[in-house]
Protein backbone atom coordinates (compact mmCIF):
# COMPACT_ATOMS: atom_id res chain seq x y z
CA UNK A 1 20.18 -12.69 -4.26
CA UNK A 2 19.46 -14.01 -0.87
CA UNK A 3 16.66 -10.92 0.48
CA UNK A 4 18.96 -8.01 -1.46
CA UNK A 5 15.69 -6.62 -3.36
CA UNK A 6 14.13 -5.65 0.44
CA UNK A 7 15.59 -2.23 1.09
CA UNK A 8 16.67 -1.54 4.60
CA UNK A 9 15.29 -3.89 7.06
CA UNK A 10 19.17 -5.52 8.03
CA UNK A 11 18.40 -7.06 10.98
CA UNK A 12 14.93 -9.27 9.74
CA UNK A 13 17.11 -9.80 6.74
CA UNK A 14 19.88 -11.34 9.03
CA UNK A 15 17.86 -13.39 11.30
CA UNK A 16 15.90 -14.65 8.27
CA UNK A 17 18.95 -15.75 6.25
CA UNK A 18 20.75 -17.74 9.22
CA UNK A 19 17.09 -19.72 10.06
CA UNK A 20 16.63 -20.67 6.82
CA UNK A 21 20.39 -21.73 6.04
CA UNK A 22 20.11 -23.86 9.34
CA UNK A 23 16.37 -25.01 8.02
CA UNK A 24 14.82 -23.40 10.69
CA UNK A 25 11.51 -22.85 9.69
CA UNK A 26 8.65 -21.46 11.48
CA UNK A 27 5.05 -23.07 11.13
CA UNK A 28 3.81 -19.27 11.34
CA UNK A 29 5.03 -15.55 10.26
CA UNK A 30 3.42 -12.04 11.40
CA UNK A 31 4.89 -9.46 8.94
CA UNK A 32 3.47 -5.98 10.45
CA UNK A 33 4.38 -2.95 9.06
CA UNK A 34 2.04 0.15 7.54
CA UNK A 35 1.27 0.55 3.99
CA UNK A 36 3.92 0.54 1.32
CA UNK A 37 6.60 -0.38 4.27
CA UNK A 38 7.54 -3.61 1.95
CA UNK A 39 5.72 -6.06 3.80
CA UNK A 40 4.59 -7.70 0.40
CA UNK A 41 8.07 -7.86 -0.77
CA UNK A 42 9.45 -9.38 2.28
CA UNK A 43 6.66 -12.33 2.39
CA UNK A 44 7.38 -13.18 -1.55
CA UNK A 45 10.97 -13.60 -0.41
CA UNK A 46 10.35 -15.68 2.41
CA UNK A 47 7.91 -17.60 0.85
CA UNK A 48 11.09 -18.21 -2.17
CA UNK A 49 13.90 -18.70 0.24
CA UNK A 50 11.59 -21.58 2.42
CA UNK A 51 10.59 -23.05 -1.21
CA UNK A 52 14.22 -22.66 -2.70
CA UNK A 53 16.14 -25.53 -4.49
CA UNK A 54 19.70 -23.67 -4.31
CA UNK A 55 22.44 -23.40 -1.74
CA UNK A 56 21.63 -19.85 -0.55
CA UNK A 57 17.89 -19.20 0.36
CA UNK A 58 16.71 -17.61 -1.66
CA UNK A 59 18.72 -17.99 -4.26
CA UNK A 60 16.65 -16.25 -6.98
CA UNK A 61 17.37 -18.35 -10.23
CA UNK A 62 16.29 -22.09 -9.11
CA UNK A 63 12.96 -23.17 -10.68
CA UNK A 64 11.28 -22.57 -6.89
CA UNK A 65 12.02 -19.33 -6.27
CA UNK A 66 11.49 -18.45 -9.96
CA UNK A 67 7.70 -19.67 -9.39
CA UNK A 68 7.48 -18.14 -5.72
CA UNK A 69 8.49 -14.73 -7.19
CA UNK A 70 5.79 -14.59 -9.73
CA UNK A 71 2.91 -16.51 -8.26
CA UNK A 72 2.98 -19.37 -10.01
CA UNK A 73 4.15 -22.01 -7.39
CA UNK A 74 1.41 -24.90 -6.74
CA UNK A 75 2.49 -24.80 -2.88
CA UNK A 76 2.58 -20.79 -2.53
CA UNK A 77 -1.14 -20.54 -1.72
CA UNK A 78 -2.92 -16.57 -1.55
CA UNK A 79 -5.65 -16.43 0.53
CA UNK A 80 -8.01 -13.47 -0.31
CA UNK A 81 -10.43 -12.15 -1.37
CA UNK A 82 -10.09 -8.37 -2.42
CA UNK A 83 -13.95 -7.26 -3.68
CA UNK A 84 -14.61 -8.07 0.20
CA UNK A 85 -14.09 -5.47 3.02
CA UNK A 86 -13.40 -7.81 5.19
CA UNK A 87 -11.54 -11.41 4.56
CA UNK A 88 -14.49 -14.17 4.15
CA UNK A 89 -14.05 -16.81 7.08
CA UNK A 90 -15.09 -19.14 4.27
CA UNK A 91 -12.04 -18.78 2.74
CA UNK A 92 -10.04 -19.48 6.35
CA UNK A 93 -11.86 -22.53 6.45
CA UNK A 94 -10.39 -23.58 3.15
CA UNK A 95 -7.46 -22.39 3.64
CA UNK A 96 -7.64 -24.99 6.69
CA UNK A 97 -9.26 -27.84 4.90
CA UNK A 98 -6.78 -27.95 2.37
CA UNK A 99 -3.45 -27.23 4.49
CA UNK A 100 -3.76 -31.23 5.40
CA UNK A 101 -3.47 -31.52 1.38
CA UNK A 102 0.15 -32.71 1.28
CA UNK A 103 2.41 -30.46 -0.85
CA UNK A 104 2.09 -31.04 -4.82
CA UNK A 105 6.19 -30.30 -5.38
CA UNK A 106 7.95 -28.59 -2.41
CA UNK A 107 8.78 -29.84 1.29
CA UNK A 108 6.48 -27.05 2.56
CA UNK A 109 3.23 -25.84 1.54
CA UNK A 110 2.37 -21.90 2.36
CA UNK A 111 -0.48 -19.78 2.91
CA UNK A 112 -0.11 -16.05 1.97
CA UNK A 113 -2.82 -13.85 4.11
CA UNK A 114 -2.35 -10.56 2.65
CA UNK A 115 -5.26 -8.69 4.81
CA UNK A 116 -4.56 -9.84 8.66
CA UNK A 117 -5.67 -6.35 9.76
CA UNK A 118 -9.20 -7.26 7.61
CA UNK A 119 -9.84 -10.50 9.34
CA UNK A 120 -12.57 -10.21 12.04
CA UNK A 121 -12.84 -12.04 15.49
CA UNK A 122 -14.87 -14.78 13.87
CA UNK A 123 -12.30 -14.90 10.82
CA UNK A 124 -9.17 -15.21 13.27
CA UNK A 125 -10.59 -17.72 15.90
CA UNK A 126 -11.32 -20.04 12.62
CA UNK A 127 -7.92 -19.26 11.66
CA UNK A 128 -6.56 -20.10 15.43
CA UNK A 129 -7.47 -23.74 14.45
CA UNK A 130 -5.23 -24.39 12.23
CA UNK A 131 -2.34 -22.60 14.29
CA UNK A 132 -3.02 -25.07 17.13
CA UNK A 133 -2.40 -28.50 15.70
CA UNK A 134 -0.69 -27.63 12.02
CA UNK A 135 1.15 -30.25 9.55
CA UNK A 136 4.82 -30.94 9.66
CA UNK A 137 5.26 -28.97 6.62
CA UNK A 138 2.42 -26.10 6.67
CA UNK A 139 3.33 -22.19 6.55
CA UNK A 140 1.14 -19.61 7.29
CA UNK A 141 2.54 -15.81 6.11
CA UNK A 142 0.43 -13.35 7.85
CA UNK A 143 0.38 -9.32 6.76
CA UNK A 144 -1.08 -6.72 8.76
CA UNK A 145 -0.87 -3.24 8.49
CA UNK A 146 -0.66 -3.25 12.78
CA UNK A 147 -0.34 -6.32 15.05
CA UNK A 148 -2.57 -4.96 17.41
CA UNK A 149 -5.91 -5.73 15.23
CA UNK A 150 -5.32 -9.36 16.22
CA UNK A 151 -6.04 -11.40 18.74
CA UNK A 152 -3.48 -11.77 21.46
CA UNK A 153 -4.12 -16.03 20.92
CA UNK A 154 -3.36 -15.59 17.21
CA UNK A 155 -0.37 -13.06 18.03
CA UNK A 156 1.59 -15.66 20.33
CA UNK A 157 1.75 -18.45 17.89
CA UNK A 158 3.49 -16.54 15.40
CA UNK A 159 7.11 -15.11 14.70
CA UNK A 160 6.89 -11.04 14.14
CA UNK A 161 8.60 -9.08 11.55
CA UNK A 162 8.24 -5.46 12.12
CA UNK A 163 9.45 -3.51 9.37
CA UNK A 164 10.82 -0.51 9.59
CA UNK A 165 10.91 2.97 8.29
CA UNK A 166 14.46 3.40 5.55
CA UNK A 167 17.09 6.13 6.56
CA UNK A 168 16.77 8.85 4.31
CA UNK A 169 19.83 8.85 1.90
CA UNK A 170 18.75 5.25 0.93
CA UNK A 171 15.11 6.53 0.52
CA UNK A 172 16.50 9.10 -2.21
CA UNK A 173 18.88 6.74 -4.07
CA UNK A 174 15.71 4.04 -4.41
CA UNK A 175 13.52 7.52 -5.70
CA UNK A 176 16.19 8.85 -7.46
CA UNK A 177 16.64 5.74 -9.81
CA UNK A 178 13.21 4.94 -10.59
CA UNK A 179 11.59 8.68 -10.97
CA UNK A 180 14.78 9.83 -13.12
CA UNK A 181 11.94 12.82 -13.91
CA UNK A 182 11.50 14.20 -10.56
CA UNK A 183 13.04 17.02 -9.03
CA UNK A 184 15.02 17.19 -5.90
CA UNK A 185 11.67 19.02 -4.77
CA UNK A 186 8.99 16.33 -5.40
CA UNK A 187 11.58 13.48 -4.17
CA UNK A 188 12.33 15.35 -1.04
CA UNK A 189 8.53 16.69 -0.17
CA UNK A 190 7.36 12.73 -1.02
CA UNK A 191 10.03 11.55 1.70
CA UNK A 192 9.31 13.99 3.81
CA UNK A 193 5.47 12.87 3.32
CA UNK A 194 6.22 8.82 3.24
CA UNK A 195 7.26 8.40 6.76
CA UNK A 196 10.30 6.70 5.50
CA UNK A 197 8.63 4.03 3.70
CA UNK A 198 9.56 3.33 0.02
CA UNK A 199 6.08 2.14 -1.17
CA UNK A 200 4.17 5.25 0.14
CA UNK A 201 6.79 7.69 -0.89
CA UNK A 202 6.78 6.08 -4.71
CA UNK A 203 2.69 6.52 -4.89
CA UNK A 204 3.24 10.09 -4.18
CA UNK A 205 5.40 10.38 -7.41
CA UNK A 206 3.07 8.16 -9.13
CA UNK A 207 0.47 10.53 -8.13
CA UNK A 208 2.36 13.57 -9.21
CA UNK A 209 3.29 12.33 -12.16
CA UNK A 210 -0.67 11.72 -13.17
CA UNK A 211 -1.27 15.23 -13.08
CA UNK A 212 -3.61 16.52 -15.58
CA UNK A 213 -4.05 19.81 -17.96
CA UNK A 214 -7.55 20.18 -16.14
CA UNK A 215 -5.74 19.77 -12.70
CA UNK A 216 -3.47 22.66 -13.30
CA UNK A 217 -6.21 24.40 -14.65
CA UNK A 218 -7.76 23.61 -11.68
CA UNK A 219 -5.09 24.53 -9.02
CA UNK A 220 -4.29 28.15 -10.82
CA UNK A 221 -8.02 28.65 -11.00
CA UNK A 222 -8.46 28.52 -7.00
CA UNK A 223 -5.51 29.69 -6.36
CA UNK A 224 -6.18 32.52 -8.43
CA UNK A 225 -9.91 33.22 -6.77
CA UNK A 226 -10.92 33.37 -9.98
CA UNK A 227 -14.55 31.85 -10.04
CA UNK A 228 -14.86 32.52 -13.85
CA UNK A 229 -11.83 30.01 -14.66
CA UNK A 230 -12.98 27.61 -11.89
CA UNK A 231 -16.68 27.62 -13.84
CA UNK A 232 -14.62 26.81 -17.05
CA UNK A 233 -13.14 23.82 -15.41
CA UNK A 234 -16.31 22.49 -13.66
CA UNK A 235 -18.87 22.62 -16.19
CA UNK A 236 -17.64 20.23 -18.57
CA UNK A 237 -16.99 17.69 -15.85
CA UNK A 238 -20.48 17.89 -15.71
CA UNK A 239 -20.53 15.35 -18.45
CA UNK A 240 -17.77 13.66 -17.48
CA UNK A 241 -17.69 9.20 -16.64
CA UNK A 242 -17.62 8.74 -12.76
CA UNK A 243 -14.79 6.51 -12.84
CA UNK A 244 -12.74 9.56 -14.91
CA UNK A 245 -14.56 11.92 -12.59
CA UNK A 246 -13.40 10.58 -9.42
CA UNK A 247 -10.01 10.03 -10.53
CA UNK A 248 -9.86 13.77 -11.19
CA UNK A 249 -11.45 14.78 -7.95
CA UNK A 250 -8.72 12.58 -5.75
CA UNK A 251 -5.94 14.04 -7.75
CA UNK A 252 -7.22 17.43 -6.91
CA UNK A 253 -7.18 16.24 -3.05
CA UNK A 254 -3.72 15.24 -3.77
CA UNK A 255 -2.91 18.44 -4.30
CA UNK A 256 -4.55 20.26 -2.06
CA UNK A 257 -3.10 18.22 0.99
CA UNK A 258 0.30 18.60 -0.69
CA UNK A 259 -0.64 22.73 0.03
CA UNK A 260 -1.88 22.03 3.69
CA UNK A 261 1.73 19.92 4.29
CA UNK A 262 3.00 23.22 2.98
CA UNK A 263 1.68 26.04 4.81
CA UNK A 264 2.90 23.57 7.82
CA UNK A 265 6.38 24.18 6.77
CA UNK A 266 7.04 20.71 4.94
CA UNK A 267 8.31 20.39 1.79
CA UNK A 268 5.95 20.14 -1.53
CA UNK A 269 5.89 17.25 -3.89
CA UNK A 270 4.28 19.61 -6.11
CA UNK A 271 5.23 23.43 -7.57
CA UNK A 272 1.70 24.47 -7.93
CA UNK A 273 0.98 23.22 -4.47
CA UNK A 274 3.52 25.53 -3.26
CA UNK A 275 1.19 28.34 -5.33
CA UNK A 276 -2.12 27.10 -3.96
CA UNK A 277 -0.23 27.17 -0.19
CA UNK A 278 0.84 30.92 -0.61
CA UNK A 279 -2.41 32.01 -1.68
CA UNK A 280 -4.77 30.08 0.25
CA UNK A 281 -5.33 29.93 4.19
CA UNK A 282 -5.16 26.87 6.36
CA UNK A 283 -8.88 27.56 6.46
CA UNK A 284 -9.73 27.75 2.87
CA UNK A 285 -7.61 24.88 2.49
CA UNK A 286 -9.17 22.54 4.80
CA UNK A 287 -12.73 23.37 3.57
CA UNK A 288 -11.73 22.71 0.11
CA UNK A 289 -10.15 19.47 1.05
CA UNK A 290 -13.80 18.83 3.58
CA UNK A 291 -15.76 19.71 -0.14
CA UNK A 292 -13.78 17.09 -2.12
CA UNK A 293 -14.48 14.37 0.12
CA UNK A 294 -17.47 15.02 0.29
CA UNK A 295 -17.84 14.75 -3.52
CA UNK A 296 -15.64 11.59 -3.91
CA UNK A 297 -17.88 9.77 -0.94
CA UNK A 298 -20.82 11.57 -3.54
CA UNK A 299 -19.43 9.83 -6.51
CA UNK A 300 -19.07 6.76 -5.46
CA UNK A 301 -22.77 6.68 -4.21
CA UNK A 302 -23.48 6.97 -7.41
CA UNK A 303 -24.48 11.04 -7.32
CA UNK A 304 -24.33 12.36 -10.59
CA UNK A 305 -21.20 14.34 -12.01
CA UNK A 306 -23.74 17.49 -13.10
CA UNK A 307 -24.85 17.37 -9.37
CA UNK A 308 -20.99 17.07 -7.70
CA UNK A 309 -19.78 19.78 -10.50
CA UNK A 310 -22.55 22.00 -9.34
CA UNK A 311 -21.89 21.68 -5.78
CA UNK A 312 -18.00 22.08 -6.20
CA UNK A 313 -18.72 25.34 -7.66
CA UNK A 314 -20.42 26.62 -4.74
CA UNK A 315 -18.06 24.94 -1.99
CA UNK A 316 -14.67 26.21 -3.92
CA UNK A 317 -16.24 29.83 -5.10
């Protein structure tokens, strides 16, 4: 198994396999990298292969990595809290507190921090106690969406992973096998969208796939200028739940920034995009796309749907 299920990546792979067959551990691991670029894959590895039982690390099918690769290892240790903006120092000071709490089964004991680029300056100087003086067998696995949020103090105690964007063939052979659905059209316009990163390009599909009856009604209905349809569509969302409400509204934005890519001479993920794009402006589009905002930032501030309905139909008319 060793770190097969990370696409791409060859040379963190690499370095990663020969430290840990030599049992070369470090005390502390920066894995950077933007969303969806596998950083969460990479750190459930690591965290396996520095907890594995078997010969080569990690070896997948020991009783270690087993519980490292579904969260269920005592000494594999999240640290987060994700109903809070910003990561609690509270919890870095537990974190800390019970690092010197020898490990209940394994030679080391890690700490997954899933939210670096959410820690503020109080957060990480709390943190930078524990990097100063840690235990023989403590790891800390950092994430961060940019190593540049931190502090340059917490930055030089650690060992970086940068991960980086996947060429494009192996890209469309990941996409290819799990969206079996997809046309060469969606898979190429979500690549081309993804900035070669698997988990960004997947959500697209995901996205696309999620389209509704009422979103194509929707999209033909604008695209169309016809404000009769687009007052069919609108009033009975009038009624609608917020949660199904704004889940309706952000597919709609979806779409409508699939058209803007579009008209920019990228590829679509979506056909009807590629209808709203010929028949809208730049201009229309980007003040549709302003209006939705607007109402999902309304929605969530607990506006009512009859109120964001009746304001769509005058911003999209």
């Amino acid at each position: 198994m060793a770190f097969d299920k990370l696409l791409g990546n060859r040379r963190i792979k690499e370095n990663l396999e020969h430290a840990l067959a030599r049992g070369h551990i470090a005390h502390f691991y920066l894995i950077s990298g933007p969303k969806g670029s596998g950083k969460h894959t990479l750190a459930r590895l690591l965290a396996a292969g520095i907890l594995c039982q078997g010969q080569k690390k990690p070896c997948g099918v020991c009783n270690a990595c087993r519980k490292a690769l579904t969260n269920t290892h005592p000494d594999l240790i999240t640290v987060d809290d994700p109903d809070k903006k910003h990561v609690p120092i509270d919890l870095i000071r537990q974190a800390t507190a019970d690092m010197y709490v020898r490990p209940n089964e394994a030679s080391h004991k890690i700490y997954l921090f899933p939210r670096g680029q959410d820690m503020g300056i109080p957060t990480q100087n709390a943190l930078l106690k524990i990097l100063e003086e840690p235990p023989s067998y403590g790891v800390y696995i950092i994430l961060t969406q940019s190593s540049d949020v931190l502090l340059p103090t917490v930055r030089s105690r650690c060992t970086e992973l940068k991960m980086s964007a996947l060429p494009q063939d192996v890209l469309k052979n990941a996409l290819r096998g799990q969206f079996p659905q997809a046309t060469d059209q969606q898979i190429a316009g979500a690549i081309a969208r993804s900035g070669g990163y698997l988990g960004q390009a997947q959500e697209i599909l995901q996205e696309a796939e999620g389209a509704t009856q009422n979103t194509e009604d929707f999209l033909r209905a604008y695209a169309a200028r016809d404000a009769f349809a687009l007052l069919k569509v609108l009033c009975p969302m009038e009624k609608w739940k917020r949660d199904a409400l704004i889940g309706e509204l952000e597919q709609w934005l979806l779409v409508l920034t699939d058209a803007l890519t579009a008209r920019s001479g990228m590829t679509a993920v979506l056909p009807l995009a590629d209808l709203v794009a010929s028949s809208r402006s730049r201009k229309d589009l980007m003040g549709a796309i302003d209006a939705l905002r607007k109402t999902i930032t309304y929605a969530r501030g607990n506006v009512s749907p009859a109120a964001i309905s009746g304001y769509l139909q005058w911003a999209l008319r």
